[in-house]
C-alpha atoms as a PDB file:
ATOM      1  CA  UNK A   1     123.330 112.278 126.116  1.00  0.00           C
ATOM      2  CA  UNK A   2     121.590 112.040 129.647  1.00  0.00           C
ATOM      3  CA  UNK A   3     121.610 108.297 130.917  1.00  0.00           C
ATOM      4  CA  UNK A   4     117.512 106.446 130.381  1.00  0.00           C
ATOM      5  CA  UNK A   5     116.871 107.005 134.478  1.00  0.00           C
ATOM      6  CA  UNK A   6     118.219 110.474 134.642  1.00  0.00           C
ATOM      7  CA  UNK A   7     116.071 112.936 136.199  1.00  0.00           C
ATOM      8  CA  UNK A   8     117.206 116.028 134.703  1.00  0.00           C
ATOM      9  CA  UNK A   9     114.925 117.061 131.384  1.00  0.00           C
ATOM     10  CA  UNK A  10     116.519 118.187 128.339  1.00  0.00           C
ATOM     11  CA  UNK A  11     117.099 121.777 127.494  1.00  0.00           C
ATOM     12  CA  UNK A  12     113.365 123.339 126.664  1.00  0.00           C
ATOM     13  CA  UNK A  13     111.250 120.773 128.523  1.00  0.00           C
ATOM     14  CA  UNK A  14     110.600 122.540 131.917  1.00  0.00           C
ATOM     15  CA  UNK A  15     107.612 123.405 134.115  1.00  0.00           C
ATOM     16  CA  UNK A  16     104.472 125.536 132.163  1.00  0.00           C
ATOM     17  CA  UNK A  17     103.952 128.320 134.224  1.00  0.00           C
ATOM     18  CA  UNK A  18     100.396 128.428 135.444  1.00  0.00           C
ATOM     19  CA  UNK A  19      99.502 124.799 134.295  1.00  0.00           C
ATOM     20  CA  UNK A  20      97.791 122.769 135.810  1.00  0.00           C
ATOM     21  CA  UNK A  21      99.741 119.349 136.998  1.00  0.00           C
ATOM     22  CA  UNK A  22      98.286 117.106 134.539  1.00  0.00           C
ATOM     23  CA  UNK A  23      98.421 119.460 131.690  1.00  0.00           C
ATOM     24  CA  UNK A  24     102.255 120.083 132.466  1.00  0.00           C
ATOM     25  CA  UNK A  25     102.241 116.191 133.135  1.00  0.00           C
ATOM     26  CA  UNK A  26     100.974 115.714 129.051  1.00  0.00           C
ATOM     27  CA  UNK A  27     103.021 118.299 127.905  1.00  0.00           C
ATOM     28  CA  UNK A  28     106.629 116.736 129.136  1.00  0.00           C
ATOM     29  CA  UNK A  29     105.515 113.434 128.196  1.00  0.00           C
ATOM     30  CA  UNK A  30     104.620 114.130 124.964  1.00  0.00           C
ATOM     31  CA  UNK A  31     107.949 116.015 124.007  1.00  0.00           C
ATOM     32  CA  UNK A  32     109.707 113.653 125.842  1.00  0.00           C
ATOM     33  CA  UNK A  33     108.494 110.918 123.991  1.00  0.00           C
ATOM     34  CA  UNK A  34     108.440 112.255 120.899  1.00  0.00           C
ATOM     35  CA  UNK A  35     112.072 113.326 121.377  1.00  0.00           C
ATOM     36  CA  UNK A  36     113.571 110.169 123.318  1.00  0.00           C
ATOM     37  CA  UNK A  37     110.872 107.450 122.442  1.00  0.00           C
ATOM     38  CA  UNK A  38     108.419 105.878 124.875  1.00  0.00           C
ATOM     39  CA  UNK A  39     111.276 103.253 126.181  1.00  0.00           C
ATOM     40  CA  UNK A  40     113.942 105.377 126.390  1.00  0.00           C
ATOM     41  CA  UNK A  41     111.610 107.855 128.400  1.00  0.00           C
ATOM     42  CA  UNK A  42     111.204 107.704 132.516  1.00  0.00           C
ATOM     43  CA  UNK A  43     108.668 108.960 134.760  1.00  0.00           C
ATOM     44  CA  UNK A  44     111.841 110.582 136.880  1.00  0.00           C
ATOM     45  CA  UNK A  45     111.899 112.806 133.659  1.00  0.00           C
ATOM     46  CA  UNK A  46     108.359 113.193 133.076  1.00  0.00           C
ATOM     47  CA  UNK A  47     108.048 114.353 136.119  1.00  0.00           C
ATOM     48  CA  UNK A  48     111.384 116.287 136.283  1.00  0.00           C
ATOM     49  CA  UNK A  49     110.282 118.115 133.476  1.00  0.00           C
ATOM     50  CA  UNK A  50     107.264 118.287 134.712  1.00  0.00           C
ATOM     51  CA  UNK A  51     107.881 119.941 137.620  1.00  0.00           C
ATOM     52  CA  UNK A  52     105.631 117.344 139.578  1.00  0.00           C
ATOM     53  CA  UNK A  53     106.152 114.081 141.648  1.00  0.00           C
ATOM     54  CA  UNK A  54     105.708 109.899 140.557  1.00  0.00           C
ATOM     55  CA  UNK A  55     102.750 110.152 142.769  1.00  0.00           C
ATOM     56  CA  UNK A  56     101.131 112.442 140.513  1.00  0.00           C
ATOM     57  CA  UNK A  57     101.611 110.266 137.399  1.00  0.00           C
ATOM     58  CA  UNK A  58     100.093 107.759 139.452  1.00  0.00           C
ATOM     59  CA  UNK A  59      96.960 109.703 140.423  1.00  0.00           C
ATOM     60  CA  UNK A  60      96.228 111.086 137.076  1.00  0.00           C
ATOM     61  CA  UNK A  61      97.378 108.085 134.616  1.00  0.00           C
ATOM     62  CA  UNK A  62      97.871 104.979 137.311  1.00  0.00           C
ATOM     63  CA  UNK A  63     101.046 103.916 135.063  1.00  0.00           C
ATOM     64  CA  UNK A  64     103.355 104.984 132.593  1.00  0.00           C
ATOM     65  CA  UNK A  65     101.621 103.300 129.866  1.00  0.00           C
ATOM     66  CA  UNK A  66      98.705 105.334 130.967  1.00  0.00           C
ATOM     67  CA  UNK A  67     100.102 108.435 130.544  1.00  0.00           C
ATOM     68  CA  UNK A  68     100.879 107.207 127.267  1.00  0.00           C
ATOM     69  CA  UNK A  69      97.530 106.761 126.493  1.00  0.00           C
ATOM     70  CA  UNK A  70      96.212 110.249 127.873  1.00  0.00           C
ATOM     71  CA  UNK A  71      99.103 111.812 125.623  1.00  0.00           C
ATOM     72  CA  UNK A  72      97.697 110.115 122.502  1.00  0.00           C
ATOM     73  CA  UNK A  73      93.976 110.834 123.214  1.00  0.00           C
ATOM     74  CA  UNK A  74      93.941 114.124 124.341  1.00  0.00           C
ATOM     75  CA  UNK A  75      95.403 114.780 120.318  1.00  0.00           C
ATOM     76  CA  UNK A  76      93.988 112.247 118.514  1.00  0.00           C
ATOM     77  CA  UNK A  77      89.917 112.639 119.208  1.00  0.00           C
ATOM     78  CA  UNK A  78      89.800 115.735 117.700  1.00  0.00           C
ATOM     79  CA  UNK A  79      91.691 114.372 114.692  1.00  0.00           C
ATOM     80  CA  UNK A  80      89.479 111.327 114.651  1.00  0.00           C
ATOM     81  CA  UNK A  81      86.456 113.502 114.892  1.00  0.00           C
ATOM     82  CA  UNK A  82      87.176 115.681 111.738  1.00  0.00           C
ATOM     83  CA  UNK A  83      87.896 112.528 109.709  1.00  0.00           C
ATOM     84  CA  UNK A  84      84.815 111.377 110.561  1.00  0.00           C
ATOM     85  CA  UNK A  85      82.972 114.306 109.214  1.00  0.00           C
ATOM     86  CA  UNK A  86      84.775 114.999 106.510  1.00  0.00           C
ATOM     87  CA  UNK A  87      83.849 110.919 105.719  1.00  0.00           C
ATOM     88  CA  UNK A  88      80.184 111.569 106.366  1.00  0.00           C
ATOM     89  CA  UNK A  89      80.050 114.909 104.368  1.00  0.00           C
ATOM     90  CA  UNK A  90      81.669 112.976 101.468  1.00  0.00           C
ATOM     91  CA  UNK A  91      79.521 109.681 102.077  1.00  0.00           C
ATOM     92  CA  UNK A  92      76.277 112.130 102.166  1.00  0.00           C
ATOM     93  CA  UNK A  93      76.932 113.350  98.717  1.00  0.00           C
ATOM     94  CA  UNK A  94      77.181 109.591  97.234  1.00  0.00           C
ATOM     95  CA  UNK A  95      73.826 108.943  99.026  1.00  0.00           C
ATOM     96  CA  UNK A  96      72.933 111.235  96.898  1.00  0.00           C
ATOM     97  CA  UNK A  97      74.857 110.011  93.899  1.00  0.00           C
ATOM     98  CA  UNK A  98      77.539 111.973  93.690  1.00  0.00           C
ATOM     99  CA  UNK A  99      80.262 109.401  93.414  1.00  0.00           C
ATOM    100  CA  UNK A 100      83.191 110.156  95.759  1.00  0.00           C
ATOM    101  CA  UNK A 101      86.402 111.272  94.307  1.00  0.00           C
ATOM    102  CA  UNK A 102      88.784 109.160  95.742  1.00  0.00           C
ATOM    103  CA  UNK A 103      91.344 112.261  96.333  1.00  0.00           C
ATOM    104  CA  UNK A 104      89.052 113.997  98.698  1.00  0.00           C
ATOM    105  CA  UNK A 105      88.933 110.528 100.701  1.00  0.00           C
ATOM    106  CA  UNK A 106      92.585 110.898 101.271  1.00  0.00           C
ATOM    107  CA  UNK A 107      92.525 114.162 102.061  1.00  0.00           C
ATOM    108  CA  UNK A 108      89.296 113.372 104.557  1.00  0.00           C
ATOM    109  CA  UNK A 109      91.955 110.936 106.274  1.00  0.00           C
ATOM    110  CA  UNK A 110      95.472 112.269 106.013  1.00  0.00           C
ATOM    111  CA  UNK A 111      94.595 116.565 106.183  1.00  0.00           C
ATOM    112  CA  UNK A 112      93.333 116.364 109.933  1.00  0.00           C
ATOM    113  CA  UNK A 113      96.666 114.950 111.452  1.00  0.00           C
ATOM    114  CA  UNK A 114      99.176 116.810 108.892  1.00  0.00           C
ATOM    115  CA  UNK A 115      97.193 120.289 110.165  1.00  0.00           C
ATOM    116  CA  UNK A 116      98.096 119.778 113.501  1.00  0.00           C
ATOM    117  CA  UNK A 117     101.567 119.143 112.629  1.00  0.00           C
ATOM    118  CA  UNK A 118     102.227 122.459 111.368  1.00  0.00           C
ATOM    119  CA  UNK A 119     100.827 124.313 114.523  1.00  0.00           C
ATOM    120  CA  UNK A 120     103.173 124.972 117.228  1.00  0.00           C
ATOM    121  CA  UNK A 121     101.598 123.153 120.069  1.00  0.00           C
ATOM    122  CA  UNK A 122     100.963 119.760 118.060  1.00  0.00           C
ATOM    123  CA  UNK A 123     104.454 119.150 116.471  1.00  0.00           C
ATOM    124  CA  UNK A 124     105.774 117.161 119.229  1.00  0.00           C
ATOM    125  CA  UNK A 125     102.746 115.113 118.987  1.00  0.00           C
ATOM    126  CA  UNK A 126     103.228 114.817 115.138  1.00  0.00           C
ATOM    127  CA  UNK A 127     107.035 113.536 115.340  1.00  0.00           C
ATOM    128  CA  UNK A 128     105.317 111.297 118.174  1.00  0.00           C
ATOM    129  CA  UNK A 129     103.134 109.724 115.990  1.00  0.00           C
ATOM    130  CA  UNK A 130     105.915 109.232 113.300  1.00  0.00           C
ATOM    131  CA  UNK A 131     107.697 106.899 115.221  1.00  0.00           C
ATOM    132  CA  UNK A 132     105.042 104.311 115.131  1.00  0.00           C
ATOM    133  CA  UNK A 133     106.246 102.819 112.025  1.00  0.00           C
ATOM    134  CA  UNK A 134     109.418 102.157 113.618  1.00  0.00           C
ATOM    135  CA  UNK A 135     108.826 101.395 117.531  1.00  0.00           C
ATOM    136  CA  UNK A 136     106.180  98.609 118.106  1.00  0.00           C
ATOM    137  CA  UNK A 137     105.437  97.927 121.385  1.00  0.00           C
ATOM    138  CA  UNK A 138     102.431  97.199 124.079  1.00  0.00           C
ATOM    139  CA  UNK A 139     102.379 101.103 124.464  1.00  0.00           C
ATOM    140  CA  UNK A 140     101.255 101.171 120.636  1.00  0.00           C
ATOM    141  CA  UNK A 141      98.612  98.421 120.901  1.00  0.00           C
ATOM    142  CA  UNK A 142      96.950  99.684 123.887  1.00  0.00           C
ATOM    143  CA  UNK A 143      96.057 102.850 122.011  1.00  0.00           C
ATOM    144  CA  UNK A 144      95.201 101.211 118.252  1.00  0.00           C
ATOM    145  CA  UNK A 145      91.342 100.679 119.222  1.00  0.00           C
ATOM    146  CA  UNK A 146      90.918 104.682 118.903  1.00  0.00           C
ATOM    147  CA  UNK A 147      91.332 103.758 115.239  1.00  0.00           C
ATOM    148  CA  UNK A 148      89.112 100.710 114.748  1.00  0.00           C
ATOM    149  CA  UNK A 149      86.243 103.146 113.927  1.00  0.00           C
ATOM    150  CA  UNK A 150      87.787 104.899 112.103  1.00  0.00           C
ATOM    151  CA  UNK A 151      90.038 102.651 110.228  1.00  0.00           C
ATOM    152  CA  UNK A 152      87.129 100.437 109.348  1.00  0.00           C
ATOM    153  CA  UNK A 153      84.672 103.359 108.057  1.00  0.00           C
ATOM    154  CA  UNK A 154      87.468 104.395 105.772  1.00  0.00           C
ATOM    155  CA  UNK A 155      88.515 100.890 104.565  1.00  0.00           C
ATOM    156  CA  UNK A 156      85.197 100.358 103.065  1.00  0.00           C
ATOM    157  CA  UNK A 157      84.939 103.520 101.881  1.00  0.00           C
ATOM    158  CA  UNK A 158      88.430 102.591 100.063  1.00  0.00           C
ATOM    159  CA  UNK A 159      87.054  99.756  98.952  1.00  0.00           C
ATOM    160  CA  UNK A 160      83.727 101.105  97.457  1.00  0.00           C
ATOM    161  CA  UNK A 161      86.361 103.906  95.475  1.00  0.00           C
ATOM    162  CA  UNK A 162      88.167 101.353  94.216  1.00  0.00           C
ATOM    163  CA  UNK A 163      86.308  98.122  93.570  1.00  0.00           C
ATOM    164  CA  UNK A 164      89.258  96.588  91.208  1.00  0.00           C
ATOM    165  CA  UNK A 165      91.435  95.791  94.292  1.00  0.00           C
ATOM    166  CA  UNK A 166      91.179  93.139  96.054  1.00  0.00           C
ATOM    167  CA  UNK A 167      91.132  93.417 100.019  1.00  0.00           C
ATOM    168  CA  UNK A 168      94.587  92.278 100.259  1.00  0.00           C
ATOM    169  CA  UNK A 169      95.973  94.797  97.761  1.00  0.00           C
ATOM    170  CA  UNK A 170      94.170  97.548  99.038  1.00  0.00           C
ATOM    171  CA  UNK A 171      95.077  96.621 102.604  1.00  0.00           C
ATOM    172  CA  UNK A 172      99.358  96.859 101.714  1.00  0.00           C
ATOM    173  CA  UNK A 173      98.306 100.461  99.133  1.00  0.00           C
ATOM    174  CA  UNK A 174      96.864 102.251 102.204  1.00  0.00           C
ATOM    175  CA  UNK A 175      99.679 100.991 104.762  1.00  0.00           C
ATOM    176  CA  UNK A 176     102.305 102.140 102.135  1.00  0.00           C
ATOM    177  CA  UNK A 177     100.306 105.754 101.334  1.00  0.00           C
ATOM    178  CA  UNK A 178      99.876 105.900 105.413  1.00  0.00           C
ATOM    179  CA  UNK A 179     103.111 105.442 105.777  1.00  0.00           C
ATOM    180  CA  UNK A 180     104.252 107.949 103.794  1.00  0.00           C
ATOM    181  CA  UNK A 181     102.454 110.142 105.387  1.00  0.00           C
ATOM    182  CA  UNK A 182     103.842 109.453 109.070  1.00  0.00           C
ATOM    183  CA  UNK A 183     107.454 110.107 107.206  1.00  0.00           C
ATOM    184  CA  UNK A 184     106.241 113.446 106.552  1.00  0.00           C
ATOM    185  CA  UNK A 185     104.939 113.238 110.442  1.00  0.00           C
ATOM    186  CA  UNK A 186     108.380 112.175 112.017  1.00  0.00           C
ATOM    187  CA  UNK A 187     110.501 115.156 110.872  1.00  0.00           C
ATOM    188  CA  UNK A 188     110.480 118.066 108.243  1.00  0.00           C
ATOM    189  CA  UNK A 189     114.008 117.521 106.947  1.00  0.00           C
ATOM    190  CA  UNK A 190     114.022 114.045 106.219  1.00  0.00           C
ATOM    191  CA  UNK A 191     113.177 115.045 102.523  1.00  0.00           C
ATOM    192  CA  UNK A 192     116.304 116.676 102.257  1.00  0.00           C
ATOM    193  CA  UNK A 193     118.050 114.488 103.649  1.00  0.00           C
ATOM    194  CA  UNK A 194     117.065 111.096 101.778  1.00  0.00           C
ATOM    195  CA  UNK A 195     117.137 113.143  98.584  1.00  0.00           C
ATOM    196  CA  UNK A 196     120.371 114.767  98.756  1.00  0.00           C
ATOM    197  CA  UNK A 197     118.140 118.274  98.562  1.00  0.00           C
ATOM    198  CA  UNK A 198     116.481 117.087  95.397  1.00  0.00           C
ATOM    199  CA  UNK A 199     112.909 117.668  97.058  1.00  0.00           C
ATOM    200  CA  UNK A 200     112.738 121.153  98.006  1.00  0.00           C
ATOM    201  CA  UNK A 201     110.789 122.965 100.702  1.00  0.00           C
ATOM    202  CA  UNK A 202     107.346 123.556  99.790  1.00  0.00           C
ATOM    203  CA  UNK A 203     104.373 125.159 100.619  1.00  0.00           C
ATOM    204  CA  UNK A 204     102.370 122.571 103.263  1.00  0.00           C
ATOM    205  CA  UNK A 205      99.003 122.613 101.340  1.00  0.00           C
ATOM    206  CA  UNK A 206     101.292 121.963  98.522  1.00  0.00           C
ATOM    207  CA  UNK A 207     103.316 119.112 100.333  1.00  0.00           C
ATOM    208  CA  UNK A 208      99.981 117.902 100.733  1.00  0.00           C
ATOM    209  CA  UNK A 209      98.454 118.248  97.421  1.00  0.00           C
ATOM    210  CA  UNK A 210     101.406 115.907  96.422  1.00  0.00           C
ATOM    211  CA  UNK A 211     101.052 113.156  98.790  1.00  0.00           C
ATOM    212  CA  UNK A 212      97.475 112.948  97.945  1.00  0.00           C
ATOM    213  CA  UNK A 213      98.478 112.546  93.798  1.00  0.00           C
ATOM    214  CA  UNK A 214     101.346 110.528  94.995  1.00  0.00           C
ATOM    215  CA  UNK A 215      98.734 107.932  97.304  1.00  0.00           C
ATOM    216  CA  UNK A 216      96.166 108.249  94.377  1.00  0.00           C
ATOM    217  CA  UNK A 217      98.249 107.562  91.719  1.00  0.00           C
ATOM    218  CA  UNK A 218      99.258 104.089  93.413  1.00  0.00           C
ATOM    219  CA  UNK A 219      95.829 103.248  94.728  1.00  0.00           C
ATOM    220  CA  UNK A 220      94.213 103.707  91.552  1.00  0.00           C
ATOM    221  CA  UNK A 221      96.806 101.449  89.622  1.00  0.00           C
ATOM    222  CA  UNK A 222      95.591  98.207  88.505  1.00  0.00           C
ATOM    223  CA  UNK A 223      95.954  94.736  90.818  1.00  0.00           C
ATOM    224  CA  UNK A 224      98.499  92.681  89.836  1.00  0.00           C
ATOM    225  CA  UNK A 225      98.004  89.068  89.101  1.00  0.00           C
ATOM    226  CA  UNK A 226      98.522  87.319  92.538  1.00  0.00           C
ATOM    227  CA  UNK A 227     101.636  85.570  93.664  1.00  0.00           C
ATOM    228  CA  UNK A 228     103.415  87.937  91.857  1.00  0.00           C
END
Protein backbone atom coordinates (compact mmCIF):
# COMPACT_ATOMS: atom_id res chain seq x y z
CA UNK A 1 0.00 0.00 0.00
CA UNK A 2 1.30 3.55 -1.12
CA UNK A 3 2.03 5.79 2.05
CA UNK A 4 -1.31 8.79 2.65
CA UNK A 5 1.20 11.71 0.99
CA UNK A 6 2.43 9.63 -1.84
CA UNK A 7 2.17 11.12 -5.13
CA UNK A 8 2.06 8.23 -7.30
CA UNK A 9 -1.85 7.13 -8.18
CA UNK A 10 -2.86 3.66 -8.04
CA UNK A 11 -2.88 1.37 -10.99
CA UNK A 12 -5.99 2.65 -13.38
CA UNK A 13 -6.27 6.22 -12.07
CA UNK A 14 -4.21 8.22 -14.69
CA UNK A 15 -4.68 11.28 -16.90
CA UNK A 16 -8.16 11.23 -19.37
CA UNK A 17 -6.91 11.88 -22.58
CA UNK A 18 -8.51 14.95 -24.04
CA UNK A 19 -10.14 16.14 -20.69
CA UNK A 20 -10.35 19.02 -19.68
CA UNK A 21 -8.32 19.83 -16.20
CA UNK A 22 -11.21 19.99 -14.00
CA UNK A 23 -13.03 17.14 -15.48
CA UNK A 24 -9.77 14.92 -15.07
CA UNK A 25 -9.50 16.84 -11.63
CA UNK A 26 -13.32 15.15 -10.64
CA UNK A 27 -12.58 12.09 -12.14
CA UNK A 28 -9.27 11.15 -9.89
CA UNK A 29 -10.88 12.50 -6.95
CA UNK A 30 -13.78 10.68 -7.13
CA UNK A 31 -12.05 7.18 -7.64
CA UNK A 32 -9.63 8.14 -5.34
CA UNK A 33 -11.94 8.74 -2.76
CA UNK A 34 -14.12 6.22 -3.30
CA UNK A 35 -11.19 3.78 -3.29
CA UNK A 36 -8.92 5.28 -0.37
CA UNK A 37 -11.56 7.48 1.53
CA UNK A 38 -11.62 11.27 1.68
CA UNK A 39 -8.82 11.27 4.67
CA UNK A 40 -6.71 8.88 3.47
CA UNK A 41 -6.77 10.78 0.01
CA UNK A 42 -4.12 13.82 -0.92
CA UNK A 43 -4.22 16.48 -3.37
CA UNK A 44 -0.41 15.21 -4.40
CA UNK A 45 -2.56 12.20 -5.69
CA UNK A 46 -5.42 13.97 -6.99
CA UNK A 47 -3.41 15.74 -8.86
CA UNK A 48 -0.86 12.95 -9.67
CA UNK A 49 -3.55 11.13 -11.05
CA UNK A 50 -4.76 13.84 -12.41
CA UNK A 51 -2.17 14.73 -14.42
CA UNK A 52 -2.47 18.47 -13.15
CA UNK A 53 -0.79 20.73 -10.46
CA UNK A 54 -2.10 21.87 -6.47
CA UNK A 55 -2.57 25.16 -8.11
CA UNK A 56 -5.19 23.85 -10.20
CA UNK A 57 -7.19 22.31 -7.33
CA UNK A 58 -6.91 25.59 -5.94
CA UNK A 59 -8.31 27.54 -8.91
CA UNK A 60 -11.14 25.28 -9.65
CA UNK A 61 -12.25 24.04 -5.96
CA UNK A 62 -10.14 26.67 -3.55
CA UNK A 63 -9.58 23.53 -1.09
CA UNK A 64 -9.68 19.99 -0.81
CA UNK A 65 -12.93 19.95 0.85
CA UNK A 66 -14.07 21.81 -2.17
CA UNK A 67 -13.24 19.45 -4.51
CA UNK A 68 -15.10 17.24 -2.39
CA UNK A 69 -18.01 19.07 -2.82
CA UNK A 70 -17.77 19.52 -6.76
CA UNK A 71 -17.28 15.57 -6.81
CA UNK A 72 -20.58 15.06 -4.95
CA UNK A 73 -22.63 17.68 -6.91
CA UNK A 74 -21.68 17.20 -10.22
CA UNK A 75 -23.50 13.35 -9.45
CA UNK A 76 -25.90 14.03 -7.13
CA UNK A 77 -28.23 16.98 -8.88
CA UNK A 78 -29.23 14.89 -11.44
CA UNK A 79 -30.13 12.19 -8.91
CA UNK A 80 -31.86 14.75 -6.76
CA UNK A 81 -33.68 16.05 -9.74
CA UNK A 82 -35.32 12.68 -10.81
CA UNK A 83 -36.43 12.06 -7.21
CA UNK A 84 -38.03 15.06 -7.28
CA UNK A 85 -40.13 14.26 -10.23
CA UNK A 86 -40.77 11.04 -9.70
CA UNK A 87 -42.19 12.66 -6.03
CA UNK A 88 -44.25 15.22 -7.89
CA UNK A 89 -45.60 12.73 -10.56
CA UNK A 90 -46.64 10.49 -7.62
CA UNK A 91 -47.88 13.53 -5.36
CA UNK A 92 -49.95 14.77 -8.63
CA UNK A 93 -51.89 11.60 -8.77
CA UNK A 94 -52.97 11.88 -4.87
CA UNK A 95 -54.07 15.49 -5.71
CA UNK A 96 -56.09 13.80 -7.61
CA UNK A 97 -56.96 11.03 -5.20
CA UNK A 98 -55.13 8.41 -6.15
CA UNK A 99 -53.56 7.43 -2.88
CA UNK A 100 -49.81 6.79 -3.23
CA UNK A 101 -48.55 3.33 -2.96
CA UNK A 102 -45.97 3.53 -0.61
CA UNK A 103 -43.60 1.09 -2.84
CA UNK A 104 -43.42 3.48 -5.68
CA UNK A 105 -42.25 6.19 -2.97
CA UNK A 106 -39.27 4.06 -2.34
CA UNK A 107 -38.59 3.39 -5.55
CA UNK A 108 -39.09 7.43 -6.38
CA UNK A 109 -36.14 7.76 -3.71
CA UNK A 110 -33.80 4.80 -3.82
CA UNK A 111 -34.07 3.86 -8.10
CA UNK A 112 -32.28 7.23 -9.16
CA UNK A 113 -28.94 6.61 -7.19
CA UNK A 114 -28.93 2.58 -7.56
CA UNK A 115 -29.22 3.40 -11.67
CA UNK A 116 -26.24 5.21 -11.69
CA UNK A 117 -24.47 2.62 -9.85
CA UNK A 118 -24.74 0.11 -12.42
CA UNK A 119 -23.37 2.40 -15.29
CA UNK A 120 -19.76 2.42 -15.81
CA UNK A 121 -18.93 6.00 -15.26
CA UNK A 122 -20.98 6.37 -11.85
CA UNK A 123 -19.71 3.28 -9.86
CA UNK A 124 -16.92 5.00 -8.26
CA UNK A 125 -19.31 7.58 -7.23
CA UNK A 126 -21.74 4.83 -5.92
CA UNK A 127 -19.01 2.98 -3.63
CA UNK A 128 -18.29 6.81 -2.73
CA UNK A 129 -21.46 7.38 -1.44
CA UNK A 130 -21.46 3.98 0.48
CA UNK A 131 -18.97 4.98 2.74
CA UNK A 132 -21.02 7.62 4.34
CA UNK A 133 -22.47 5.35 6.80
CA UNK A 134 -19.15 4.59 8.01
CA UNK A 135 -16.81 7.85 7.64
CA UNK A 136 -18.39 11.00 9.28
CA UNK A 137 -16.60 13.90 8.93
CA UNK A 138 -16.81 17.91 8.07
CA UNK A 139 -16.37 16.72 4.35
CA UNK A 140 -19.89 14.90 4.83
CA UNK A 141 -21.68 17.83 6.51
CA UNK A 142 -20.64 20.40 4.15
CA UNK A 143 -22.44 18.54 1.39
CA UNK A 144 -25.81 17.24 3.51
CA UNK A 145 -27.84 20.58 2.60
CA UNK A 146 -28.16 19.14 -1.15
CA UNK A 147 -30.53 16.79 0.67
CA UNK A 148 -32.59 19.06 2.93
CA UNK A 149 -35.05 19.46 -0.01
CA UNK A 150 -35.19 16.59 -0.74
CA UNK A 151 -35.07 14.74 2.45
CA UNK A 152 -37.84 16.88 3.82
CA UNK A 153 -40.33 16.52 0.67
CA UNK A 154 -39.96 12.81 1.09
CA UNK A 155 -40.27 12.65 4.92
CA UNK A 156 -43.69 14.02 4.75
CA UNK A 157 -44.55 12.21 2.02
CA UNK A 158 -43.46 9.09 4.36
CA UNK A 159 -45.36 10.32 6.82
CA UNK A 160 -48.68 10.98 4.91
CA UNK A 161 -48.12 6.91 3.57
CA UNK A 162 -47.89 5.87 6.77
CA UNK A 163 -49.81 7.87 9.34
CA UNK A 164 -49.52 4.97 12.20
CA UNK A 165 -45.84 5.90 12.89
CA UNK A 166 -44.89 8.23 14.86
CA UNK A 167 -42.08 10.77 13.67
CA UNK A 168 -39.55 9.12 15.72
CA UNK A 169 -40.24 5.62 14.39
CA UNK A 170 -40.45 6.59 11.00
CA UNK A 171 -37.31 8.71 11.31
CA UNK A 172 -34.95 5.26 12.60
CA UNK A 173 -37.34 2.87 9.54
CA UNK A 174 -36.06 5.16 6.74
CA UNK A 175 -32.34 5.50 8.17
CA UNK A 176 -32.32 1.63 8.51
CA UNK A 177 -34.11 1.03 4.75
CA UNK A 178 -31.48 3.95 3.54
CA UNK A 179 -28.99 2.26 4.87
CA UNK A 180 -29.48 -0.73 3.35
CA UNK A 181 -29.49 0.66 0.41
CA UNK A 182 -25.92 2.45 0.62
CA UNK A 183 -24.70 -1.37 1.54
CA UNK A 184 -25.84 -2.28 -1.76
CA UNK A 185 -23.98 1.22 -2.86
CA UNK A 186 -20.51 0.43 -1.20
CA UNK A 187 -19.70 -2.83 -3.05
CA UNK A 188 -21.44 -5.65 -5.14
CA UNK A 189 -19.93 -8.59 -3.26
CA UNK A 190 -20.62 -7.77 0.12
CA UNK A 191 -23.80 -10.04 -0.21
CA UNK A 192 -21.73 -12.86 -0.71
CA UNK A 193 -19.63 -12.25 1.53
CA UNK A 194 -21.82 -11.57 4.79
CA UNK A 195 -23.95 -14.50 3.66
CA UNK A 196 -21.49 -17.09 3.10
CA UNK A 197 -23.00 -17.10 -0.78
CA UNK A 198 -26.48 -17.66 0.55
CA UNK A 199 -27.76 -14.47 -1.46
CA UNK A 200 -27.02 -15.05 -4.95
CA UNK A 201 -26.36 -12.68 -7.84
CA UNK A 202 -29.39 -11.28 -9.22
CA UNK A 203 -30.79 -9.40 -11.80
CA UNK A 204 -30.43 -5.38 -10.62
CA UNK A 205 -34.15 -4.48 -11.24
CA UNK A 206 -34.60 -7.58 -9.29
CA UNK A 207 -32.04 -6.62 -6.46
CA UNK A 208 -34.14 -3.74 -6.44
CA UNK A 209 -37.56 -5.07 -6.46
CA UNK A 210 -36.33 -6.76 -3.17
CA UNK A 211 -35.02 -3.93 -1.28
CA UNK A 212 -38.13 -2.09 -1.98
CA UNK A 213 -40.42 -5.32 -0.35
CA UNK A 214 -37.67 -5.63 2.11
CA UNK A 215 -37.97 -1.43 3.19
CA UNK A 216 -41.84 -1.82 2.79
CA UNK A 217 -42.32 -4.67 4.67
CA UNK A 218 -40.58 -2.89 7.79
CA UNK A 219 -42.08 0.52 7.23
CA UNK A 220 -45.45 -0.70 7.04
CA UNK A 221 -45.14 -2.81 10.36
CA UNK A 222 -46.95 -1.53 13.25
CA UNK A 223 -45.22 1.07 16.04
CA UNK A 224 -44.25 -0.46 18.93
CA UNK A 225 -45.31 0.74 22.29
CA UNK A 226 -42.58 3.34 23.28
CA UNK A 227 -39.69 2.72 25.58
CA UNK A 228 -39.62 -0.52 24.35
Amino acid sequence: MLPRDSAQPPPGVGPVPGADTRQRLLDAAERLFAERSYEATSLRQVTAAAGANLAAVNYHFGSKQGLFRAVFLRRIEPINTERMGRLAALEAGEAAGQPVVLEELLRALMEPALDLARQEDGRWFARLVGRAFSEPGEHWTAVDAEFHEVRSAFVRAFARSLPHLPPTTLGWRLFFALGVQCVLLAGASQHQRITGGLAGDLAPEVVLDELVAFAAAGLRAPAGEPGT
